[in-house]
PDB file of N, CA and C in Angstrom:
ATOM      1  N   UNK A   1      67.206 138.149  41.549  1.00  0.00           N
ATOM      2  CA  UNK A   1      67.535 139.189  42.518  1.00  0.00           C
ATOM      3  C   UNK A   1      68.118 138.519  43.771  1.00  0.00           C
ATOM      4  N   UNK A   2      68.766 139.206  44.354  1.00  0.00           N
ATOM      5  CA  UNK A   2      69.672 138.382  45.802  1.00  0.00           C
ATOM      6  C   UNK A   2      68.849 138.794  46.610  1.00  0.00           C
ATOM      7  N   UNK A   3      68.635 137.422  47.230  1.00  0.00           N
ATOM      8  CA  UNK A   3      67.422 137.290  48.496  1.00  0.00           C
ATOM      9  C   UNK A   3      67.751 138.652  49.199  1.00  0.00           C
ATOM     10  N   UNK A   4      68.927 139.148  49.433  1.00  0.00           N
ATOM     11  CA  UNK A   4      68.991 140.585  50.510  1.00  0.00           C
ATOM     12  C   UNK A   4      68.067 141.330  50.648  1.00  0.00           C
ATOM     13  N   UNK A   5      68.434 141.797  48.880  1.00  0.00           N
ATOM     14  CA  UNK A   5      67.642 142.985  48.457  1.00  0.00           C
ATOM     15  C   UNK A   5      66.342 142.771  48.325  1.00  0.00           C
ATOM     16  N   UNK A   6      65.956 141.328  47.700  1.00  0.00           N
ATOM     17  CA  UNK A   6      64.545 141.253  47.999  1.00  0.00           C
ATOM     18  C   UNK A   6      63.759 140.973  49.465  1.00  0.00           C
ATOM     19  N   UNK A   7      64.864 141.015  49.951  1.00  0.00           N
ATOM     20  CA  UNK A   7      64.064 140.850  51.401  1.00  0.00           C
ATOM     21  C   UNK A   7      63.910 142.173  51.848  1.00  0.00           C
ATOM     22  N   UNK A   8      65.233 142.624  51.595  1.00  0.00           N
ATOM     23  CA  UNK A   8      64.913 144.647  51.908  1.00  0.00           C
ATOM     24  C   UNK A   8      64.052 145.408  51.191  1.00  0.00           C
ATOM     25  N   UNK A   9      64.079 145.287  50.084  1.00  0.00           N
ATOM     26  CA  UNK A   9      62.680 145.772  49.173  1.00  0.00           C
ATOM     27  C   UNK A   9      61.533 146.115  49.776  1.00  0.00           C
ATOM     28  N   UNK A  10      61.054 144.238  50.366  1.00  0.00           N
ATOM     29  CA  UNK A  10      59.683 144.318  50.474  1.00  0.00           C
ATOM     30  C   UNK A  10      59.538 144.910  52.085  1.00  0.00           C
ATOM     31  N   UNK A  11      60.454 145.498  53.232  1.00  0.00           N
ATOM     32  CA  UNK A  11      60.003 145.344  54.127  1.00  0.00           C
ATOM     33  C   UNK A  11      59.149 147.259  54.423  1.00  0.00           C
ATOM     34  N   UNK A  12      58.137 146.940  55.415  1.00  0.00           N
ATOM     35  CA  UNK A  12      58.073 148.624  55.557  1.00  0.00           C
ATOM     36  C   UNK A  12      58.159 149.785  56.643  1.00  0.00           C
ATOM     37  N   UNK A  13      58.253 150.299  56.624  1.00  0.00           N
ATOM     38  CA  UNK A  13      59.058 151.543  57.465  1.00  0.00           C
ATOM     39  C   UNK A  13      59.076 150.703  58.462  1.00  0.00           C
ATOM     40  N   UNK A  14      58.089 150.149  59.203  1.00  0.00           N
ATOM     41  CA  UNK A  14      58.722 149.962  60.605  1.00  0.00           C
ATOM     42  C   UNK A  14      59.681 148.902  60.548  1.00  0.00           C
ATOM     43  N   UNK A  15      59.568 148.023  60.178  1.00  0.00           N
ATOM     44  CA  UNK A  15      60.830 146.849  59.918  1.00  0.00           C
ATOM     45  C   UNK A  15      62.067 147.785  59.562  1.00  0.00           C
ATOM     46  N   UNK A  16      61.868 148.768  58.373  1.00  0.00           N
ATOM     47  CA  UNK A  16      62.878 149.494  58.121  1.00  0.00           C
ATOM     48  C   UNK A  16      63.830 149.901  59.098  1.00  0.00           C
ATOM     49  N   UNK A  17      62.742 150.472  60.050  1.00  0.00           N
ATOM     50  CA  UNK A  17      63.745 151.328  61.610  1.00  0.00           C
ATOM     51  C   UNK A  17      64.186 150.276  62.506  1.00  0.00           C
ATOM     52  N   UNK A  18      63.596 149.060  62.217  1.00  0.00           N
ATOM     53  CA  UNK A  18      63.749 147.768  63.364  1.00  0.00           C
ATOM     54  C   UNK A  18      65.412 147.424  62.374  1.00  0.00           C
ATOM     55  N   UNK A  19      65.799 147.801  61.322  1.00  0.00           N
ATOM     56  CA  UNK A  19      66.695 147.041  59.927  1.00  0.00           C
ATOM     57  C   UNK A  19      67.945 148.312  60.480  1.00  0.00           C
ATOM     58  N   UNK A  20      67.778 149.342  60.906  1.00  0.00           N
ATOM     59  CA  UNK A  20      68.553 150.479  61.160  1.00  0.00           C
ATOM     60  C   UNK A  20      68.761 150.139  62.474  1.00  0.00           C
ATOM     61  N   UNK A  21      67.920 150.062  63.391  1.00  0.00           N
ATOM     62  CA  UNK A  21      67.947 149.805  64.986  1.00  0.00           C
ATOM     63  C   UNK A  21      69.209 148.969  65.165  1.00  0.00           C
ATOM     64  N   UNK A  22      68.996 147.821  64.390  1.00  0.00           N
ATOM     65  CA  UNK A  22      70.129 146.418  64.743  1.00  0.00           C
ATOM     66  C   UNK A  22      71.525 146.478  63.729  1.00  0.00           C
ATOM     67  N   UNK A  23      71.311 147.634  62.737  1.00  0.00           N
ATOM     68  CA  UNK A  23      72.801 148.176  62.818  1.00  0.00           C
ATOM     69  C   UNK A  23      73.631 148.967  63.197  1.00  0.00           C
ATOM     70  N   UNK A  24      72.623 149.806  64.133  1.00  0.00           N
ATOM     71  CA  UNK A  24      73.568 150.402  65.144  1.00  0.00           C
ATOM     72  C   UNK A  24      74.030 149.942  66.142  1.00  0.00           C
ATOM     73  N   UNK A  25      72.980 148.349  66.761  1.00  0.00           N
ATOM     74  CA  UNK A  25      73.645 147.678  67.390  1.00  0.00           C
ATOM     75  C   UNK A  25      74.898 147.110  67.262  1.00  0.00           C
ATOM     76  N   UNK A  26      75.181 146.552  65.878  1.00  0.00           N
ATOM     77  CA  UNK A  26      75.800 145.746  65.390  1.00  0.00           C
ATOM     78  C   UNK A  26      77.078 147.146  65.536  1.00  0.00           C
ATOM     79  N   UNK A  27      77.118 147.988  65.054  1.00  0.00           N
ATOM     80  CA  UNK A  27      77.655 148.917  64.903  1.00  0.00           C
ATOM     81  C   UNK A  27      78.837 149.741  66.133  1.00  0.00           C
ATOM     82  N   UNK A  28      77.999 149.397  67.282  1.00  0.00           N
ATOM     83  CA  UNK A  28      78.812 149.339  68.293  1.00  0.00           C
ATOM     84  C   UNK A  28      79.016 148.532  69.160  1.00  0.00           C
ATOM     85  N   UNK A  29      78.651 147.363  68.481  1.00  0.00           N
ATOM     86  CA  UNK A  29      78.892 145.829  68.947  1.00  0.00           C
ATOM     87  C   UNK A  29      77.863 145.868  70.242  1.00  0.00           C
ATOM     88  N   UNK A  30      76.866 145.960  70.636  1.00  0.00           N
ATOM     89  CA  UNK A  30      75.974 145.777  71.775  1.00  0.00           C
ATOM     90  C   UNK A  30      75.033 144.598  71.349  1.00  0.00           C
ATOM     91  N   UNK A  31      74.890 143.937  70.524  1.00  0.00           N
ATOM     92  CA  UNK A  31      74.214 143.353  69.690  1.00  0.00           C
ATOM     93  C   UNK A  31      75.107 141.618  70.125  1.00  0.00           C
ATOM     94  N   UNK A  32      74.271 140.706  70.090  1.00  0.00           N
ATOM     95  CA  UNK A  32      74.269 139.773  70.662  1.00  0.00           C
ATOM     96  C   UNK A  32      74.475 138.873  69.726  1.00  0.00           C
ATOM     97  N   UNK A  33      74.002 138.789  68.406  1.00  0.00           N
ATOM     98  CA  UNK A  33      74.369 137.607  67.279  1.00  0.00           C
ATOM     99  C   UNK A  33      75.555 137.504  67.039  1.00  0.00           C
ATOM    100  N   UNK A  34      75.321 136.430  66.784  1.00  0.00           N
ATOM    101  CA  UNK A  34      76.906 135.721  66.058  1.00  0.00           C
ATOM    102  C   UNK A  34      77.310 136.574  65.053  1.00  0.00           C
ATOM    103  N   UNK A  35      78.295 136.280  64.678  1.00  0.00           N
ATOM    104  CA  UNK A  35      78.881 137.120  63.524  1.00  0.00           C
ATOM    105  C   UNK A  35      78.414 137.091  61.697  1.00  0.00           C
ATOM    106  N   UNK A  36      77.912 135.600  61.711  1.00  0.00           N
ATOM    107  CA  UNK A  36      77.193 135.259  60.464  1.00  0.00           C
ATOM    108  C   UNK A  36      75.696 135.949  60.501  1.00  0.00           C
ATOM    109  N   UNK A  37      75.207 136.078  61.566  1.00  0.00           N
ATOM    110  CA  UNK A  37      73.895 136.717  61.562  1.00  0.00           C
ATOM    111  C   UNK A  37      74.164 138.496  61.638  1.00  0.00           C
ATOM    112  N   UNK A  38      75.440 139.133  62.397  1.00  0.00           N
ATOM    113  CA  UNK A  38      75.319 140.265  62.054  1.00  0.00           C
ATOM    114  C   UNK A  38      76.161 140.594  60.744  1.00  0.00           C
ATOM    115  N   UNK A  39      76.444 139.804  59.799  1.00  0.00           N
ATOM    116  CA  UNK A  39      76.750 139.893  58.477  1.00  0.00           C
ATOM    117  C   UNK A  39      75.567 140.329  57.655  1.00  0.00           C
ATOM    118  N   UNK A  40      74.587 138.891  57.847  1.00  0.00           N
ATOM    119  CA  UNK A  40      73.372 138.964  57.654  1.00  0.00           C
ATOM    120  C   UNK A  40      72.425 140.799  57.860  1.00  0.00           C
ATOM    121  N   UNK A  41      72.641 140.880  58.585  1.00  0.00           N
ATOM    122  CA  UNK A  41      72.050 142.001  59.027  1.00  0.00           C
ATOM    123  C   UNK A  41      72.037 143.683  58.477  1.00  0.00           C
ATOM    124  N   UNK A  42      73.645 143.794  58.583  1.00  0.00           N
ATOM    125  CA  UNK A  42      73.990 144.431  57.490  1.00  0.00           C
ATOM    126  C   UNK A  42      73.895 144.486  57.096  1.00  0.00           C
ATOM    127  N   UNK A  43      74.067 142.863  56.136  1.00  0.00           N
ATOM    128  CA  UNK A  43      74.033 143.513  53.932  1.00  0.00           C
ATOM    129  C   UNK A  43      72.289 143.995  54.416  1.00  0.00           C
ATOM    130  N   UNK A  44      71.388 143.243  55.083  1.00  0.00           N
ATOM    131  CA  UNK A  44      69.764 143.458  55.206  1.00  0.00           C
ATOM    132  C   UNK A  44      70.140 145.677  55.373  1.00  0.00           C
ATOM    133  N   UNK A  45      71.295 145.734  55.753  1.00  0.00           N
ATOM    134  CA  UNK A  45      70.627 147.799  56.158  1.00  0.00           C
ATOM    135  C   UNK A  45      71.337 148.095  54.957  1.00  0.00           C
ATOM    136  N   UNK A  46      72.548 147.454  54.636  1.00  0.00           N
ATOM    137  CA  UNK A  46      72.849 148.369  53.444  1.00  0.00           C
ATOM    138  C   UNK A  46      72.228 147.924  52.053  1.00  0.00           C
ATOM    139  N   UNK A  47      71.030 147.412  52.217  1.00  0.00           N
ATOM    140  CA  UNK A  47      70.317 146.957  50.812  1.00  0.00           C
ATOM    141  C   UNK A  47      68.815 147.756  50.578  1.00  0.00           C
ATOM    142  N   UNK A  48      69.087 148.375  52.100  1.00  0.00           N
ATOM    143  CA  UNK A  48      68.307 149.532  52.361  1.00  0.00           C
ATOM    144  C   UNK A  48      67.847 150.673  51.254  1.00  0.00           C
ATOM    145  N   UNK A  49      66.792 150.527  50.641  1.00  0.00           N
ATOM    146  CA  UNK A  49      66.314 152.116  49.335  1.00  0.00           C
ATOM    147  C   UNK A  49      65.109 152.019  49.048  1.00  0.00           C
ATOM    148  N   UNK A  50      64.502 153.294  49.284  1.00  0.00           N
ATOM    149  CA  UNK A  50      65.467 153.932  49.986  1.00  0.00           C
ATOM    150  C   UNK A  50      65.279 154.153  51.515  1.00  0.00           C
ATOM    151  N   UNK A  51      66.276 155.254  51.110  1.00  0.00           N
ATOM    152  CA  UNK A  51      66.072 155.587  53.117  1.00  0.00           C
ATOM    153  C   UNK A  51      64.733 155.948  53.757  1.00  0.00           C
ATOM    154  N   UNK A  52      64.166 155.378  54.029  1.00  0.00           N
ATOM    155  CA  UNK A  52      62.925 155.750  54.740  1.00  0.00           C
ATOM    156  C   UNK A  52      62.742 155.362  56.430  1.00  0.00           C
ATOM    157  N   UNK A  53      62.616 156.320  56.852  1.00  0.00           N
ATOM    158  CA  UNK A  53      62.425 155.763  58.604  1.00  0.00           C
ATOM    159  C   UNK A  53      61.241 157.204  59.133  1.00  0.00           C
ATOM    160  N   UNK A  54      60.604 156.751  59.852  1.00  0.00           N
ATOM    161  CA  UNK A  54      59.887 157.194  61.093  1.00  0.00           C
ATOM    162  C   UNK A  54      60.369 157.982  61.933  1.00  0.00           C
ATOM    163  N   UNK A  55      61.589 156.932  62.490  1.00  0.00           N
ATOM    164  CA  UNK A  55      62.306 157.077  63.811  1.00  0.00           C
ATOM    165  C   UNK A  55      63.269 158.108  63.624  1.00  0.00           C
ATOM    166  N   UNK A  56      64.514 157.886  62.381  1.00  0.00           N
ATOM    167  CA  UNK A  56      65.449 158.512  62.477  1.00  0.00           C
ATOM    168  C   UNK A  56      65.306 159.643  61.365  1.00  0.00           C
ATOM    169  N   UNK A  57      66.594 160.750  61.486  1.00  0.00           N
ATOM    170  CA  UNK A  57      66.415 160.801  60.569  1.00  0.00           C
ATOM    171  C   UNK A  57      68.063 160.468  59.580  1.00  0.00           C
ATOM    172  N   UNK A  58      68.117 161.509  58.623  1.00  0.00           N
ATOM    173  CA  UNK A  58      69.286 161.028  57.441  1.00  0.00           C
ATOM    174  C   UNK A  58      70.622 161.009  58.175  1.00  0.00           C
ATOM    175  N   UNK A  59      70.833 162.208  59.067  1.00  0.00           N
ATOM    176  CA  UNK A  59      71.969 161.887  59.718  1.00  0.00           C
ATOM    177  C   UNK A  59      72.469 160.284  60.385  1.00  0.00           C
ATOM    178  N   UNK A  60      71.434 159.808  60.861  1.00  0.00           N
ATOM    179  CA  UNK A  60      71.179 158.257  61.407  1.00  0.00           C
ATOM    180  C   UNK A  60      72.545 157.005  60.354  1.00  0.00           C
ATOM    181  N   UNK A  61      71.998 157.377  59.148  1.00  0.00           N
ATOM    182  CA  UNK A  61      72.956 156.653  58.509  1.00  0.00           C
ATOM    183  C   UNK A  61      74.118 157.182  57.803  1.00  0.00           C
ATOM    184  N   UNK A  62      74.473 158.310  58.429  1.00  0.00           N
ATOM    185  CA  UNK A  62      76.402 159.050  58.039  1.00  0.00           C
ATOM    186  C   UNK A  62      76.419 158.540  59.265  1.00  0.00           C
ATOM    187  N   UNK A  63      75.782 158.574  59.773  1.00  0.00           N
ATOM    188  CA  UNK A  63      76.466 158.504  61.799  1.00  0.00           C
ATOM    189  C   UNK A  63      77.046 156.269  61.660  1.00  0.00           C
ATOM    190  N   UNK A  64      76.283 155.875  60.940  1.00  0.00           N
ATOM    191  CA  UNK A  64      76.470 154.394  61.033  1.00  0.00           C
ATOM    192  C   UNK A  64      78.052 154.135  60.310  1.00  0.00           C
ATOM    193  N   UNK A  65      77.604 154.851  59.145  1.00  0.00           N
ATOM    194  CA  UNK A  65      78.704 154.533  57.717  1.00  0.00           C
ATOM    195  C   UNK A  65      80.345 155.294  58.376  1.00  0.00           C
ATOM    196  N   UNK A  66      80.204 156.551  59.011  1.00  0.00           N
ATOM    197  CA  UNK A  66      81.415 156.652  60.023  1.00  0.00           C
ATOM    198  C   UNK A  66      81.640 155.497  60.482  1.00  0.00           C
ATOM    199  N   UNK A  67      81.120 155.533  61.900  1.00  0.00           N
ATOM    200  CA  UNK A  67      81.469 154.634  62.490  1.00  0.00           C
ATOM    201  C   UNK A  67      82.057 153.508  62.462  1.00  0.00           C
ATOM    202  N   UNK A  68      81.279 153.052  61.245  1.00  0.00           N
ATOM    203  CA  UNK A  68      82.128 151.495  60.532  1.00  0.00           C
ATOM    204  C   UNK A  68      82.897 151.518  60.042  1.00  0.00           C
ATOM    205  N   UNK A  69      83.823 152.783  59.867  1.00  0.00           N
ATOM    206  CA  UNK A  69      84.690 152.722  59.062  1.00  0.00           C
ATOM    207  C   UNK A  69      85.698 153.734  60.232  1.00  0.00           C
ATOM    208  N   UNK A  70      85.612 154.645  60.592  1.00  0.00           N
ATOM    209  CA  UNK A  70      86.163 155.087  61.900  1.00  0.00           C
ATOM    210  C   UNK A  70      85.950 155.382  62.956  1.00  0.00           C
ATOM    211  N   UNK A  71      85.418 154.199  64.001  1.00  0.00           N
ATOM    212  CA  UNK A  71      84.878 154.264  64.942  1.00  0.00           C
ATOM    213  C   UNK A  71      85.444 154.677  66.535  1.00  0.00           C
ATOM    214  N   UNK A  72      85.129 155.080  66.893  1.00  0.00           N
ATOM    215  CA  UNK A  72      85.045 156.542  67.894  1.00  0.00           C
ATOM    216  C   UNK A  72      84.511 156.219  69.404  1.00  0.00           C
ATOM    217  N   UNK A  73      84.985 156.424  70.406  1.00  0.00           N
ATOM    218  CA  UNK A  73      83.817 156.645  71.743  1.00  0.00           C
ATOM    219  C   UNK A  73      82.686 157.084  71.384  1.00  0.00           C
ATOM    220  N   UNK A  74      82.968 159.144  71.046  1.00  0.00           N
ATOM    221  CA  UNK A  74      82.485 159.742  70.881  1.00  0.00           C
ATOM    222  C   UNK A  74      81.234 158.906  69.946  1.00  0.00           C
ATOM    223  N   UNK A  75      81.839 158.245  68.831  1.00  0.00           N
ATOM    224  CA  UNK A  75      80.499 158.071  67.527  1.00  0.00           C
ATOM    225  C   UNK A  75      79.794 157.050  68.736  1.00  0.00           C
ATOM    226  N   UNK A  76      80.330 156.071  68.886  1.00  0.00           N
ATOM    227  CA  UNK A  76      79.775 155.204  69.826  1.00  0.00           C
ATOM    228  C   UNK A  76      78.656 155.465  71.218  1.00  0.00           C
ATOM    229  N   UNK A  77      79.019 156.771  71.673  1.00  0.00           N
ATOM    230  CA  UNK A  77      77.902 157.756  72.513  1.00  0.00           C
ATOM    231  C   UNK A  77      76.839 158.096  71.599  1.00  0.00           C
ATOM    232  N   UNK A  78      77.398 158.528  70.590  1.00  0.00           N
ATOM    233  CA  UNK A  78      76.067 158.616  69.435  1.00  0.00           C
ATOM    234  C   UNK A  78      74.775 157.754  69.055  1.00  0.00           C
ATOM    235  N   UNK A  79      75.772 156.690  69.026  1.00  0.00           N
ATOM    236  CA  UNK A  79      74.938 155.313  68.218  1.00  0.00           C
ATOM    237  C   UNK A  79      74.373 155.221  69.926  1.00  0.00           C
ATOM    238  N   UNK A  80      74.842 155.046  70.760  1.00  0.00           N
ATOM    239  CA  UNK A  80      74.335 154.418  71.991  1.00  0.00           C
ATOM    240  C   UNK A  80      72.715 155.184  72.360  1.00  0.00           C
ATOM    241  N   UNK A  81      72.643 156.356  72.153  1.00  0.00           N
ATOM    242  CA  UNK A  81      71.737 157.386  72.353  1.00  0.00           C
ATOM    243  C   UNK A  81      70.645 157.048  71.027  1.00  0.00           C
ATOM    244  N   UNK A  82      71.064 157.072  69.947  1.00  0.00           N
ATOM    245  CA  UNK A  82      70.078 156.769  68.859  1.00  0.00           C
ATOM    246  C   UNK A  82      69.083 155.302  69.177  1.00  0.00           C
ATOM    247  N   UNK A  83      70.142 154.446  69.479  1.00  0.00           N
ATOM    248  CA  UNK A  83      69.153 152.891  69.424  1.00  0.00           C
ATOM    249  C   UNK A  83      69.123 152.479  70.986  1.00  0.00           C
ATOM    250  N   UNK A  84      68.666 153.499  71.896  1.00  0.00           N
ATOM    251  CA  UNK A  84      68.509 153.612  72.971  1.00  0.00           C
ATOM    252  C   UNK A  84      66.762 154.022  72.746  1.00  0.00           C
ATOM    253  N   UNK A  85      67.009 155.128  72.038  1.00  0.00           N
ATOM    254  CA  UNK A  85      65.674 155.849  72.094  1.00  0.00           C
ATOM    255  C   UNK A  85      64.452 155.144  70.856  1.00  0.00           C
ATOM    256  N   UNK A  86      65.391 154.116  69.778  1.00  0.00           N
ATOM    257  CA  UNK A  86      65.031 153.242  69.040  1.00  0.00           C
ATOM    258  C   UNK A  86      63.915 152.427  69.369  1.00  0.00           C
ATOM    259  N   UNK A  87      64.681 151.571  70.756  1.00  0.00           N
ATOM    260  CA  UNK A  87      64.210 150.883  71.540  1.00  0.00           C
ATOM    261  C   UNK A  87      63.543 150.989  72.416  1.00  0.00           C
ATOM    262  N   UNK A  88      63.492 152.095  72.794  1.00  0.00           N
ATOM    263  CA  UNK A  88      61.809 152.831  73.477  1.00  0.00           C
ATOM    264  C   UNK A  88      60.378 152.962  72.688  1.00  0.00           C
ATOM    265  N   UNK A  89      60.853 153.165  71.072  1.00  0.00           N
ATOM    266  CA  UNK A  89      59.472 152.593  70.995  1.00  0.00           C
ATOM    267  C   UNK A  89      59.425 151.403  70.094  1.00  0.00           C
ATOM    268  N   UNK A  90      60.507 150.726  69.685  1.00  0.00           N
ATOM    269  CA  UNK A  90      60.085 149.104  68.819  1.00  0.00           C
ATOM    270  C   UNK A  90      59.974 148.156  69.949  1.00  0.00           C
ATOM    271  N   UNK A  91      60.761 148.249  71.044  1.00  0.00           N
ATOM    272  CA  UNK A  91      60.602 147.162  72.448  1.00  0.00           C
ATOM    273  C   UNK A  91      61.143 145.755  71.581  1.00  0.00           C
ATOM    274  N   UNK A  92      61.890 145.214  72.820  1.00  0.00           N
ATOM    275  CA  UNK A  92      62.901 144.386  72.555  1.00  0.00           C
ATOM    276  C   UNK A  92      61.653 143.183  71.728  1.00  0.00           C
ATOM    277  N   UNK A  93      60.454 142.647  72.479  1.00  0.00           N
ATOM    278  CA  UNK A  93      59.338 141.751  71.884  1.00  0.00           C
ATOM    279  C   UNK A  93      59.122 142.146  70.021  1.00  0.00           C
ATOM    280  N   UNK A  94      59.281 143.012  69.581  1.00  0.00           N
ATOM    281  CA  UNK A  94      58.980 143.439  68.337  1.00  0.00           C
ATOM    282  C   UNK A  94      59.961 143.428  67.222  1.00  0.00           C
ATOM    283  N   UNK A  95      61.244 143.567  68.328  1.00  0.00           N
ATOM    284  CA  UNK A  95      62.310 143.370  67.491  1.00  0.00           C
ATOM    285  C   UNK A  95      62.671 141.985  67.654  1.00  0.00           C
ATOM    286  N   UNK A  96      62.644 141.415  68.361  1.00  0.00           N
ATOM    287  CA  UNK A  96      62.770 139.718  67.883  1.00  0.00           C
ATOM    288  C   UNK A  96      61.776 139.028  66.995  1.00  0.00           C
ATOM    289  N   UNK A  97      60.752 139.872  66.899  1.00  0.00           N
ATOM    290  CA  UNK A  97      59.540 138.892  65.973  1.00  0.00           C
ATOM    291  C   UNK A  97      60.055 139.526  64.491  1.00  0.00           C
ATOM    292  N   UNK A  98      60.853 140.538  64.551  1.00  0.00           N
ATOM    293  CA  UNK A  98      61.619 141.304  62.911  1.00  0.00           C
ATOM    294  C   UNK A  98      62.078 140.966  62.695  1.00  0.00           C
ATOM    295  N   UNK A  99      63.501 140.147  63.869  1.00  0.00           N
ATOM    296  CA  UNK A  99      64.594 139.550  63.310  1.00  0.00           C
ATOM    297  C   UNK A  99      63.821 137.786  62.726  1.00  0.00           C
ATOM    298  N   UNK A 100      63.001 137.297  63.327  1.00  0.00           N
ATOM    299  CA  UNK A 100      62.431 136.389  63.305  1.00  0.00           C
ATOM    300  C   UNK A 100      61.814 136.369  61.347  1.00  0.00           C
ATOM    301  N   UNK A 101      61.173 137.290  61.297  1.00  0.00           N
ATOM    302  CA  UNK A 101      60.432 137.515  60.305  1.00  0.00           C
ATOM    303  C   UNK A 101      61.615 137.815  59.121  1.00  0.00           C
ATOM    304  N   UNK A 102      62.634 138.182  59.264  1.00  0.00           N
ATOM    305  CA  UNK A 102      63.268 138.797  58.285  1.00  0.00           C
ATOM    306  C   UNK A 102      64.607 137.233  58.161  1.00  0.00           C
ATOM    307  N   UNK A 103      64.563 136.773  59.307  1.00  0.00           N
ATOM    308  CA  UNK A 103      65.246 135.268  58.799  1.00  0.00           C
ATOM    309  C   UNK A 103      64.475 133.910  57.781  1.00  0.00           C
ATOM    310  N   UNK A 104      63.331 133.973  58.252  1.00  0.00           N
ATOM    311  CA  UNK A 104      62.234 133.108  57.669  1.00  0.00           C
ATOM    312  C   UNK A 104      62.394 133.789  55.897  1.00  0.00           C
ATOM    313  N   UNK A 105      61.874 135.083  56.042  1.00  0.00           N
ATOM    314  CA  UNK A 105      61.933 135.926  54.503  1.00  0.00           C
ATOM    315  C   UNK A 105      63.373 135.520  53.633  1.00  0.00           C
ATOM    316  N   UNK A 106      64.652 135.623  54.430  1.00  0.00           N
ATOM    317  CA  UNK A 106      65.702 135.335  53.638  1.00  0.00           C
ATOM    318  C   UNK A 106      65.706 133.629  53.124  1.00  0.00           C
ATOM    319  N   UNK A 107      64.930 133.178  54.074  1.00  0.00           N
ATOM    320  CA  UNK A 107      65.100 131.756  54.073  1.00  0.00           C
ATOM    321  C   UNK A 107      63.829 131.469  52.351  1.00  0.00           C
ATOM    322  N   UNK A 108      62.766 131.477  52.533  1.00  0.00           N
ATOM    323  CA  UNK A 108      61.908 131.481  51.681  1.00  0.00           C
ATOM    324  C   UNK A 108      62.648 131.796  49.944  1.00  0.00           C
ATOM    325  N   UNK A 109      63.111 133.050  50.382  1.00  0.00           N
ATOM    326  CA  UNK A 109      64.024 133.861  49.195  1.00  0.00           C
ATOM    327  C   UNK A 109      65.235 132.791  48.543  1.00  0.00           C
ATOM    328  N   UNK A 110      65.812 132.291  49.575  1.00  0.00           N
ATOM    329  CA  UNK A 110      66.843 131.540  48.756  1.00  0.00           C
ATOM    330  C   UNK A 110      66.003 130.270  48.287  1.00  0.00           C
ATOM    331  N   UNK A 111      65.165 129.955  48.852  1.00  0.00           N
ATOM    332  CA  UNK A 111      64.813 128.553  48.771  1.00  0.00           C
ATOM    333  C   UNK A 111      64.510 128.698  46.766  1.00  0.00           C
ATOM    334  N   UNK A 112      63.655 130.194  46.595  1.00  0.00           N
ATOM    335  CA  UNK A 112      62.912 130.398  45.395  1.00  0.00           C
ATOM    336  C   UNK A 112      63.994 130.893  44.666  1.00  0.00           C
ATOM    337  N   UNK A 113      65.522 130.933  44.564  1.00  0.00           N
ATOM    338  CA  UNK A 113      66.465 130.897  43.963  1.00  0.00           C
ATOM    339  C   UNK A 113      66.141 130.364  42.476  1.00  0.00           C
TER     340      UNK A 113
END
């Protein structure tokens, strides 16, 4: 199995919304990683199944999959408002220990290739 998916597999809801959170970052570029890490990140949301979140709901990911493909002010006010209110309750401390946790996981994963 490709470390992605097994890294997306095993994670749960809240990582899930922390896995959605940082592609909407990525999404309207507010997001701070390099470009190999928001590669990374991605395939990590679109390996996403299923959709399960807390936070958002289904609209959350037509609103992403636009965007990336015809992106907008307007969508971009969207996304800005979604992982605004994201980030009110994962807090920036929680989401670095996800991204943290979910690099180590990919890392482990390839190693067991």
């Amino acid at each position: 199995m490709n470390p992605i998916y097994k890294v997306a597999s095993r994670l749960d809801i809240f990582a899930r919304d922390c896995a959605v959170t940082v592609a909407l970052k990525i999404t309207d570029d507010s997001c701070k990683m390099d470009e190999e890490q928001r590669s990374i990140f991605m395939a990590l949301y679109d390996a996403l199944e299923p959709l399960e979140s807390e936070l958002f709901d289904e609209s959350v990911y037509a609103l992403i999959h636009t965007a990336r493909n015809f992106p907008t002010a307007t969508l971009f006010a969207q996304i800005k408002k979604e992982r605004e209110m994201a980030m009110a309750v994962i807090t920036q401390e929680k989401m670095k220990s996800f991204k943290a946790s979910v690099r180590a996981a990919l890392l482990i994963a390839q190693l067991n290739q």
